[in-house]
Protein backbone atom coordinates (compact mmCIF):
# COMPACT_ATOMS: atom_id res chain seq x y z
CA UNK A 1 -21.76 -96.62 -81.85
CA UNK A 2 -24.01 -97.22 -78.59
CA UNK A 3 -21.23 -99.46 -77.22
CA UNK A 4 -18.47 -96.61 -77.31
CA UNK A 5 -21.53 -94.29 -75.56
CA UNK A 6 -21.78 -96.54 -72.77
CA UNK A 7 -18.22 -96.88 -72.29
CA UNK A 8 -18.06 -92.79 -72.43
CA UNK A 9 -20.62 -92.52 -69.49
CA UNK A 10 -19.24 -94.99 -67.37
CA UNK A 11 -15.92 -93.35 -67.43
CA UNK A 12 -17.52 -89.85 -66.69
CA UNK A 13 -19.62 -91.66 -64.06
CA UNK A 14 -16.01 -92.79 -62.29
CA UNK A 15 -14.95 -89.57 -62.26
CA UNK A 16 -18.21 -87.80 -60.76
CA UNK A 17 -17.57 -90.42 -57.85
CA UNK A 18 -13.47 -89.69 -57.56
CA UNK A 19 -14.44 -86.00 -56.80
CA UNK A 20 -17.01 -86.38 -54.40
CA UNK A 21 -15.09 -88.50 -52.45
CA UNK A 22 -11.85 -85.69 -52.34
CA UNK A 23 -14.73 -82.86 -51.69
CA UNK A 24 -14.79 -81.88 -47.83
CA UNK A 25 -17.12 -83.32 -45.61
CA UNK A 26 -19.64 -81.16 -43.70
CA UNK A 27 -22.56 -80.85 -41.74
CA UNK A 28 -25.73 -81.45 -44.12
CA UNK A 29 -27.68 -78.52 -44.86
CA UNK A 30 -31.14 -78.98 -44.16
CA UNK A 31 -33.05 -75.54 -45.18
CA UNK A 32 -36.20 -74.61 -42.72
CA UNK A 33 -39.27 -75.60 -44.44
CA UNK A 34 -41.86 -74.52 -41.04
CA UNK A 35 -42.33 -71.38 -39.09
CA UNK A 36 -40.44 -72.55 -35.78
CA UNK A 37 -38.09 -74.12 -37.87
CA UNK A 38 -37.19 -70.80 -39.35
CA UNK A 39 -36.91 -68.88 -35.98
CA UNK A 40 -34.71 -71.43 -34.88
CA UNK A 41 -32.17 -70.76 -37.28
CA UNK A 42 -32.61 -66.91 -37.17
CA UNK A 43 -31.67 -67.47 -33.15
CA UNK A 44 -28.87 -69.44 -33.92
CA UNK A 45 -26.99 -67.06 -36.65
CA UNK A 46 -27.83 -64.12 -33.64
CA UNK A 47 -25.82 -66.20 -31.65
CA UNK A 48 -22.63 -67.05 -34.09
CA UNK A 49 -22.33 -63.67 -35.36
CA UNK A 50 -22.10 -62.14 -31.72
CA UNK A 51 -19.34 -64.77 -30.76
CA UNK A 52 -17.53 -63.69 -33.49
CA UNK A 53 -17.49 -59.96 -33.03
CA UNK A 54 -17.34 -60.52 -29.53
CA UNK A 55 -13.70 -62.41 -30.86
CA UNK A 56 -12.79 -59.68 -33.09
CA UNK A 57 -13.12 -57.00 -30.14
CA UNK A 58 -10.70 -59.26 -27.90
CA UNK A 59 -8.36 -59.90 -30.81
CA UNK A 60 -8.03 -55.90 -31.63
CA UNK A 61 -8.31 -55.06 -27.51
CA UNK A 62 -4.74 -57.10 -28.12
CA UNK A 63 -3.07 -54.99 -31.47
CA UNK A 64 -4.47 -51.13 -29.81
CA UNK A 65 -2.19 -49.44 -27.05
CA UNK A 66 -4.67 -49.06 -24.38
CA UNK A 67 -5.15 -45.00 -22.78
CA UNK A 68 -2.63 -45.71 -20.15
CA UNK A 69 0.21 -46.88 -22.70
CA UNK A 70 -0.65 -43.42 -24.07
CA UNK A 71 -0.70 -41.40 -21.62
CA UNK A 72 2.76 -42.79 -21.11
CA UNK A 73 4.49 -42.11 -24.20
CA UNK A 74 3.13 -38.73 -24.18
CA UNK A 75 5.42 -38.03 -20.71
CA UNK A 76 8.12 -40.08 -22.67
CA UNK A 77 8.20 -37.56 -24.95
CA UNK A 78 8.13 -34.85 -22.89
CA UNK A 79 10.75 -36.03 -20.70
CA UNK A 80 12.75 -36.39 -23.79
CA UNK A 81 12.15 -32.57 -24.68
CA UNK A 82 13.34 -31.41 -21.56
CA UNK A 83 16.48 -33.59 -21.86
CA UNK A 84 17.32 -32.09 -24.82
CA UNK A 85 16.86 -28.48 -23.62
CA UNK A 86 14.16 -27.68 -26.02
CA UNK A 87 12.88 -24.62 -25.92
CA UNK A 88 8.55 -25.02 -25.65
CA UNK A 89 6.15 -23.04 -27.26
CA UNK A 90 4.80 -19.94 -25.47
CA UNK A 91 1.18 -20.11 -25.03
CA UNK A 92 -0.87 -17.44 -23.72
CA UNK A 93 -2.07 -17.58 -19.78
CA UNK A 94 -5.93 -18.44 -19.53
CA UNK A 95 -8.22 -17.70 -17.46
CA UNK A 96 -11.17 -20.09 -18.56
CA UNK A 97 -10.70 -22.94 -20.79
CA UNK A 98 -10.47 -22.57 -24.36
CA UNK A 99 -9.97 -18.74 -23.87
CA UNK A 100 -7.13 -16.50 -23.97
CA UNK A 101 -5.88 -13.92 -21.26
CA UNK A 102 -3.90 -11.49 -22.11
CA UNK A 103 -2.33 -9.32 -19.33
CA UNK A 104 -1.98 -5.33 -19.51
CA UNK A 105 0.97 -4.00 -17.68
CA UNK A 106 -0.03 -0.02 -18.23
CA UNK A 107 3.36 0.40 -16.35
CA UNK A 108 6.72 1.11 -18.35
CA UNK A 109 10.43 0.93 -17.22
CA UNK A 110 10.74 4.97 -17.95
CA UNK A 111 7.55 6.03 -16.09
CA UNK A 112 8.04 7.41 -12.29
CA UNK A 113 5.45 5.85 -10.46
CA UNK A 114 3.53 7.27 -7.07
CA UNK A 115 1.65 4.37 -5.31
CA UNK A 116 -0.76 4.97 -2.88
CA UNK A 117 -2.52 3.69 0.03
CA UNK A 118 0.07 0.59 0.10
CA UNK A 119 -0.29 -1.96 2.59
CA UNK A 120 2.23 -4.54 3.07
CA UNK A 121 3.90 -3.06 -0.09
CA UNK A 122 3.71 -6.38 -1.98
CA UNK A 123 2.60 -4.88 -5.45
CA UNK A 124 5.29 -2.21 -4.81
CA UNK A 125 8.03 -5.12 -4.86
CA UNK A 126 5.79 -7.41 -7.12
CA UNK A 127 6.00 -4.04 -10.01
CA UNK A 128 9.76 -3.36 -9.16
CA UNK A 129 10.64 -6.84 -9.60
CA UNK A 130 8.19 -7.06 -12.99
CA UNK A 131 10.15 -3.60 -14.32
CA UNK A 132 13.52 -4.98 -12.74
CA UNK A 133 13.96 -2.25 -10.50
CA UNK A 134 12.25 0.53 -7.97
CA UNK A 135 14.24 3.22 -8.93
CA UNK A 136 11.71 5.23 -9.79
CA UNK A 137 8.98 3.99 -7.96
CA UNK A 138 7.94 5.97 -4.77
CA UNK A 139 5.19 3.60 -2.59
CA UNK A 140 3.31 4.99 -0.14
CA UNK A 141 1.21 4.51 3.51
CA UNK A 142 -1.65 6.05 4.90
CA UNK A 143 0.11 4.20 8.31
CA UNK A 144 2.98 4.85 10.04
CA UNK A 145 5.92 2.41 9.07
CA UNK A 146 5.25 1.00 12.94
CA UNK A 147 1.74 0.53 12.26
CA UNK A 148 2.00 -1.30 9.09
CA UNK A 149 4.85 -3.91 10.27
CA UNK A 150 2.15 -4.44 13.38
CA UNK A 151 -0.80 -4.57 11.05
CA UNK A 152 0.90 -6.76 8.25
CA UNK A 153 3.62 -9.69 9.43
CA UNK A 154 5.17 -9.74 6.10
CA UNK A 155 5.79 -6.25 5.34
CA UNK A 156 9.13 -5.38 7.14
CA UNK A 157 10.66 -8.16 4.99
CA UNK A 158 8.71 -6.88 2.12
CA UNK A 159 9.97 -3.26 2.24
CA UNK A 160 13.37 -4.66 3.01
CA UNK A 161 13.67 -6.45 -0.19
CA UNK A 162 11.93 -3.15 -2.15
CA UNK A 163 14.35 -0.91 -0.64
CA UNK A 164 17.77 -2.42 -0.63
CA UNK A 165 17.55 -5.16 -3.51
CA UNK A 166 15.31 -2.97 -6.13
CA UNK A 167 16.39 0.74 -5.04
CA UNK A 168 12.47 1.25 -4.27
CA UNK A 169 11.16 4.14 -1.71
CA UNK A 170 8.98 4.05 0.56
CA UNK A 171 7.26 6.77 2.33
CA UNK A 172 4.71 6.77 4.88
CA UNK A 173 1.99 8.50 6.90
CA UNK A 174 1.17 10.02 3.67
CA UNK A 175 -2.87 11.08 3.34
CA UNK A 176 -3.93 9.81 -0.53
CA UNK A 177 -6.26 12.90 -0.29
CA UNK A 178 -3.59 15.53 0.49
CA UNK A 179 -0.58 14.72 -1.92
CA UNK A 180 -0.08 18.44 -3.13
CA UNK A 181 0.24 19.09 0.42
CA UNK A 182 2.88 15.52 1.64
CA UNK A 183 6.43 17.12 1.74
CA UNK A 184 8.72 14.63 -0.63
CA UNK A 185 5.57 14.86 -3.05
CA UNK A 186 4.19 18.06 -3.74
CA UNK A 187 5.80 20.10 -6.45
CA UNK A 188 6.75 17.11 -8.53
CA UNK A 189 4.93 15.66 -11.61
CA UNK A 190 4.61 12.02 -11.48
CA UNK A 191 4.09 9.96 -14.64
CA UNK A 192 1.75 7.36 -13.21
CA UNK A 193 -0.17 7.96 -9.66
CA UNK A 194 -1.79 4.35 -8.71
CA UNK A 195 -4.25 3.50 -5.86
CA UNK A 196 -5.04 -0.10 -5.57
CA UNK A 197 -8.11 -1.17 -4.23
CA UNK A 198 -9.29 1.89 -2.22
CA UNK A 199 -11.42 1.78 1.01
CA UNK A 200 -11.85 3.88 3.99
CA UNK A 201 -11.98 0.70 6.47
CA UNK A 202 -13.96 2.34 8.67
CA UNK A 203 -16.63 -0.78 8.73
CA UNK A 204 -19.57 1.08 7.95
CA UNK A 205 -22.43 -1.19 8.22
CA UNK A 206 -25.20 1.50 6.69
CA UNK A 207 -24.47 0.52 2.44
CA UNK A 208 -25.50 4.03 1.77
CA UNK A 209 -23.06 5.87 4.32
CA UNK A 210 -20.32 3.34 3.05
CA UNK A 211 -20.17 4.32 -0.61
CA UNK A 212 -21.01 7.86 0.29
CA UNK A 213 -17.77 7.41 2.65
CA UNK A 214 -15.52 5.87 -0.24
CA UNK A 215 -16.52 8.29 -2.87
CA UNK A 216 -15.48 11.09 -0.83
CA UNK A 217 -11.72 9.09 -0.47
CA UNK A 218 -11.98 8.90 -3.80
CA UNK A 219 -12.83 12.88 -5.32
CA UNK A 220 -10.34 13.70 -2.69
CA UNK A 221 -7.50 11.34 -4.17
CA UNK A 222 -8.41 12.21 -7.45
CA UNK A 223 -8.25 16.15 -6.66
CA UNK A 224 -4.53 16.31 -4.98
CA UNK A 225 -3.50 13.88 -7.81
CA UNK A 226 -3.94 16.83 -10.30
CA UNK A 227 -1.34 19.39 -9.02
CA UNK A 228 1.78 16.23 -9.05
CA UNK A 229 0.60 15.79 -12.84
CA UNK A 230 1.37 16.57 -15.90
CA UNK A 231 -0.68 16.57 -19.35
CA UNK A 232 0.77 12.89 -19.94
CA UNK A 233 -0.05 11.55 -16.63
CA UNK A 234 -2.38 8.36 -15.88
CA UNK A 235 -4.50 8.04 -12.58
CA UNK A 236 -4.68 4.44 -12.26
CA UNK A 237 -7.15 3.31 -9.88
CA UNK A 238 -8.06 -0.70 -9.27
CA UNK A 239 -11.59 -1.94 -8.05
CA UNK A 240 -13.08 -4.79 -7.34
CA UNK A 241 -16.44 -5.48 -8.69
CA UNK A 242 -19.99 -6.04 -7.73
CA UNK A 243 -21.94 -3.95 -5.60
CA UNK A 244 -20.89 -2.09 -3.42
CA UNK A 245 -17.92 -1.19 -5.59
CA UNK A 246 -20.33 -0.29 -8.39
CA UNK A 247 -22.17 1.67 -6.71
CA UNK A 248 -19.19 4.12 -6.17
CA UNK A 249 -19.58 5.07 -9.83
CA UNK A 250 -15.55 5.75 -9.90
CA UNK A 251 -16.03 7.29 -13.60
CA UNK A 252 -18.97 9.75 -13.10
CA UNK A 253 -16.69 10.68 -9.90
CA UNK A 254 -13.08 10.95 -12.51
CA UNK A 255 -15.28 13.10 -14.71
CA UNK A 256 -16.72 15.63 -12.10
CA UNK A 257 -12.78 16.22 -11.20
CA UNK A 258 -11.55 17.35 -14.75
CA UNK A 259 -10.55 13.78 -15.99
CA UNK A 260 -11.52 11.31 -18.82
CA UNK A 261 -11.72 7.95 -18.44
CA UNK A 262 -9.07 6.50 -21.24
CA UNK A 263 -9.63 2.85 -20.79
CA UNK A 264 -10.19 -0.15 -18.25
CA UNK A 265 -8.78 -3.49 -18.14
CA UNK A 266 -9.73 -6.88 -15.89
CA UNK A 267 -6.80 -6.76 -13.14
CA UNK A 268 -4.90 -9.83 -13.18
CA UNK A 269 -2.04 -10.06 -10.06
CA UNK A 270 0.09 -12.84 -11.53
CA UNK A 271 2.81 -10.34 -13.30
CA UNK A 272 3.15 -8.68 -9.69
CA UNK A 273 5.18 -11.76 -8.05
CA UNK A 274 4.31 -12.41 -4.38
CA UNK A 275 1.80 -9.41 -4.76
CA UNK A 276 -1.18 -10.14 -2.29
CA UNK A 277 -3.80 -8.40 -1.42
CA UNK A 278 -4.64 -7.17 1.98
CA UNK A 279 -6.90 -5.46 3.82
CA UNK A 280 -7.42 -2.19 5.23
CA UNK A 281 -7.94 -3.51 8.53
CA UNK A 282 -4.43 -6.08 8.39
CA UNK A 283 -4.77 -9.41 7.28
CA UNK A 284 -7.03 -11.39 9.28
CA UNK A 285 -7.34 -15.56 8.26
CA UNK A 286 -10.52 -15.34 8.92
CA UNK A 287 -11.96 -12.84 6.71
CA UNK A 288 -9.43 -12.12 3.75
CA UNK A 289 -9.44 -15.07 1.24
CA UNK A 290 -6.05 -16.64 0.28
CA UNK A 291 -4.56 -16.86 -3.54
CA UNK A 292 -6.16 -13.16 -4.35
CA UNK A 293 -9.20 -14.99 -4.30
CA UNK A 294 -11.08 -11.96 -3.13
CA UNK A 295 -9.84 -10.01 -6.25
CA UNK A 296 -10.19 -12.61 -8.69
CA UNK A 297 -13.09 -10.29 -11.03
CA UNK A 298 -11.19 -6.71 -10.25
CA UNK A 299 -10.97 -4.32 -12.95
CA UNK A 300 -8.12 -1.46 -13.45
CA UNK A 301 -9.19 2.04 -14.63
CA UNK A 302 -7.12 4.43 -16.18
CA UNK A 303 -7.95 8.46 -16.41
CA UNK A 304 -6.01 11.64 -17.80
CA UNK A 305 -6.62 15.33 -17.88
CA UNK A 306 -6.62 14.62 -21.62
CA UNK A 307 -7.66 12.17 -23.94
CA UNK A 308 -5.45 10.06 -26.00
CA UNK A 309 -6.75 11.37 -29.16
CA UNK A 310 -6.09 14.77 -27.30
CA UNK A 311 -2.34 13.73 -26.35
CA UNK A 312 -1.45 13.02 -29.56
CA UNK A 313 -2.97 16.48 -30.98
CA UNK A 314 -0.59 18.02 -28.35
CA UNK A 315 2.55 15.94 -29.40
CA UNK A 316 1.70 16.65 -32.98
CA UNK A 317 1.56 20.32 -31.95
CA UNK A 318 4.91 20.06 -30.22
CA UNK A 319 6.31 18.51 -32.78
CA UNK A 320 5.72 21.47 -35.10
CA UNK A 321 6.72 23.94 -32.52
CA UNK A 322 9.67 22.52 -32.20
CA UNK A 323 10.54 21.93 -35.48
CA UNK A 324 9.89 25.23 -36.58
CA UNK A 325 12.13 26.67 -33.98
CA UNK A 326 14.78 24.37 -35.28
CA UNK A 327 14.46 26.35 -38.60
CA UNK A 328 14.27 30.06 -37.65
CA UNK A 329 17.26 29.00 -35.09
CA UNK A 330 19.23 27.99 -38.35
CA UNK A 331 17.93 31.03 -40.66
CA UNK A 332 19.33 33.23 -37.88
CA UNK A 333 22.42 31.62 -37.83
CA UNK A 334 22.77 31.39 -41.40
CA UNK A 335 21.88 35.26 -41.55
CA UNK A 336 24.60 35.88 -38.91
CA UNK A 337 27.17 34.41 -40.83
CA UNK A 338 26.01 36.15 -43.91
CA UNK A 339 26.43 39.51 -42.13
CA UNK A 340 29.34 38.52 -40.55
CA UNK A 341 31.15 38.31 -43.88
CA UNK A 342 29.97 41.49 -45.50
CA UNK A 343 30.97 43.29 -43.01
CA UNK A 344 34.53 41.56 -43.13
CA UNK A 345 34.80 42.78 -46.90
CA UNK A 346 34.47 39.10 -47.87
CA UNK A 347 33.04 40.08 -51.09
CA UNK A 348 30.21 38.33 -53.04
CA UNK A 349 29.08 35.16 -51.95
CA UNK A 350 26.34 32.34 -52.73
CA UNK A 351 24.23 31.04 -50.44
CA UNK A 352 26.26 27.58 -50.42
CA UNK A 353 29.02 29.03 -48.97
């Protein structure tokens, strides 16, 4: 038997040596046995493990679209909805990023409007063209027409296009204090009276004699506004803010005149198209900002001789009165009739008849 054993090793000894031979030959591992030795290799996997990634960043740089590539298939596809006439998706105006503005228009295409203390008459046309016509607008100027084309170089143009391509009217040399007394206004009722951005423009340097000066302008607007109202009518007056315009205290001064404040509103002039502001004094480069910069924080107020809860107590009221007329008006017809054909001999008769 030990024969055959030999000759079975031998034969598994051959075939150890085949495979080692077919086996791949590499670099001889020799594991670090000292201290320095061990650093060495610690440096030298650092090393291959940064090449690598450093090939695996360059390889994917290769497979991503880069910011630019992008940034141009985003106007790709734009351009591609505009080809096709699609119709975007309205998004509210902003005024700071991340926040929405939403614009009041207190104005409606029903109300007849009295604006006051106009100056080039750029928010007249700006509202006529926003309400698609003037027609019941009547604007307004402390100035005489010759005085405001020499004060403001845009405004003959302006009233032009108010006048003759929106139906608007303009008046002028018209006192904002002294409407019940302005032929063409007193002894009407307007719906809305507006007064944008009051100011005596006398350049009163004293603060104190300037507000007292501008408060006076405005109890004396707000009184003549009462006799051209009605019970619906809205005083709308537009401020800017910050002292000294504060200072003026425009609700304490509504309230001492009969009115309630109903509600204010940040005044935003981009509805108004080619509405821009000017100054008492004209428009001088110099001093008034361009873009409505200087009105960029104003804020609208709106007052009434009665409040809305009040208003709709009155409608309600109305409503009643009128609806109980309705009903007597038809029992007194019906009783007419009923007499009517009594007297005719008509005989017996039901009340359906």
């Amino acid at each position: 038997m030990a024969p055959k054993k030999n000759k079975l090793t031998a034969q598994l000894g051959k075939l150890i040596a085949q495979q080692q031979k077919k086996a791949p030959k590499g670099p001889s591992r020799h594991l670090p046995k000292t201290k320095a030795e061990k650093e060495q290799l610690s440096k030298q996997q650092r090393a291959q493990t940064k090449a690598k990634g450093n090939k695996d960043a360059i390889e994917a740089e290769d497979s991503v679209p880069t910011l630019e590539s992008d940034a141009n298939a985003s106007l790709a596809v734009h351009d591609s909805d505009a080809d096709d006439d699609v119709k975007p998706t309205s998004t509210p105006s902003t005024s700071t990023a991340g926040s929405k503005r939403k614009d009041i228009i207190p104005y409606t295409l029903s109300d007849s409007i009295l604006l006051v203390g106009e100056g080039n008459f750029s928010f007249a046309l700006g509202l006529a063209s926003l309400l698609g016509t003037g027609a019941n607008i009547l604007a307004t100027a402390y100035d005489s027409k010759q005085v405001v084309v020499d004060k403001y170089a845009d405004a003959a143009a302006i009233i032009q296009d108010f006048e003759s391509t929106f139906e608007g009217q303009c008046m002028y040399d018209v006192d904002a204090t002294k409407l019940d007394k302005c032929t063409g206004i007193k002894g009407k009722a307007f719906d809305k009276i507006v007064f944008n951005f009051p100011h005596v423009g006398l350049g009163i340097k004293d603060q104190d004699r300037n507000i007292r000066a501008n408060q006076q302008l405005l109890l004396g607007f707000f009184k003549s506004s009462l006799p051209v109202s009605n019970v619906k009518t809205e005083i709308i007056v537009t401020l800017k803010t910050g002292n000294p315009y504060d200072l003026w205290t425009i609700k304490r001064l509504a309230k001492s005149c009969g009115l309630v404040t109903k509600r204010s509103f940040p005044f935003h002039p981009d509805p108004y198209m080619g509405y821009e502001h000017r100054r008492t004094l004209g428009h001088d480069a110099s001093l008034s900002a361009s873009a409505n910069a200087e009105i960029k924080n104003a804020k609208t107020y709106v007052f009434g001789t009665a409040s809305d809860e009040l208003m709709a107590k009155i409608d309600t009221a109305r409503a009643e009165k009128i609806k109980k007329r309705k009903s007597k008006h038809e029992a007194d017809a019906f009783g007419s009739r009923k007499r009517a054909k009594k007297a005719a001999g008509g005989g017996a008769w039901s009340d359906d008849d």
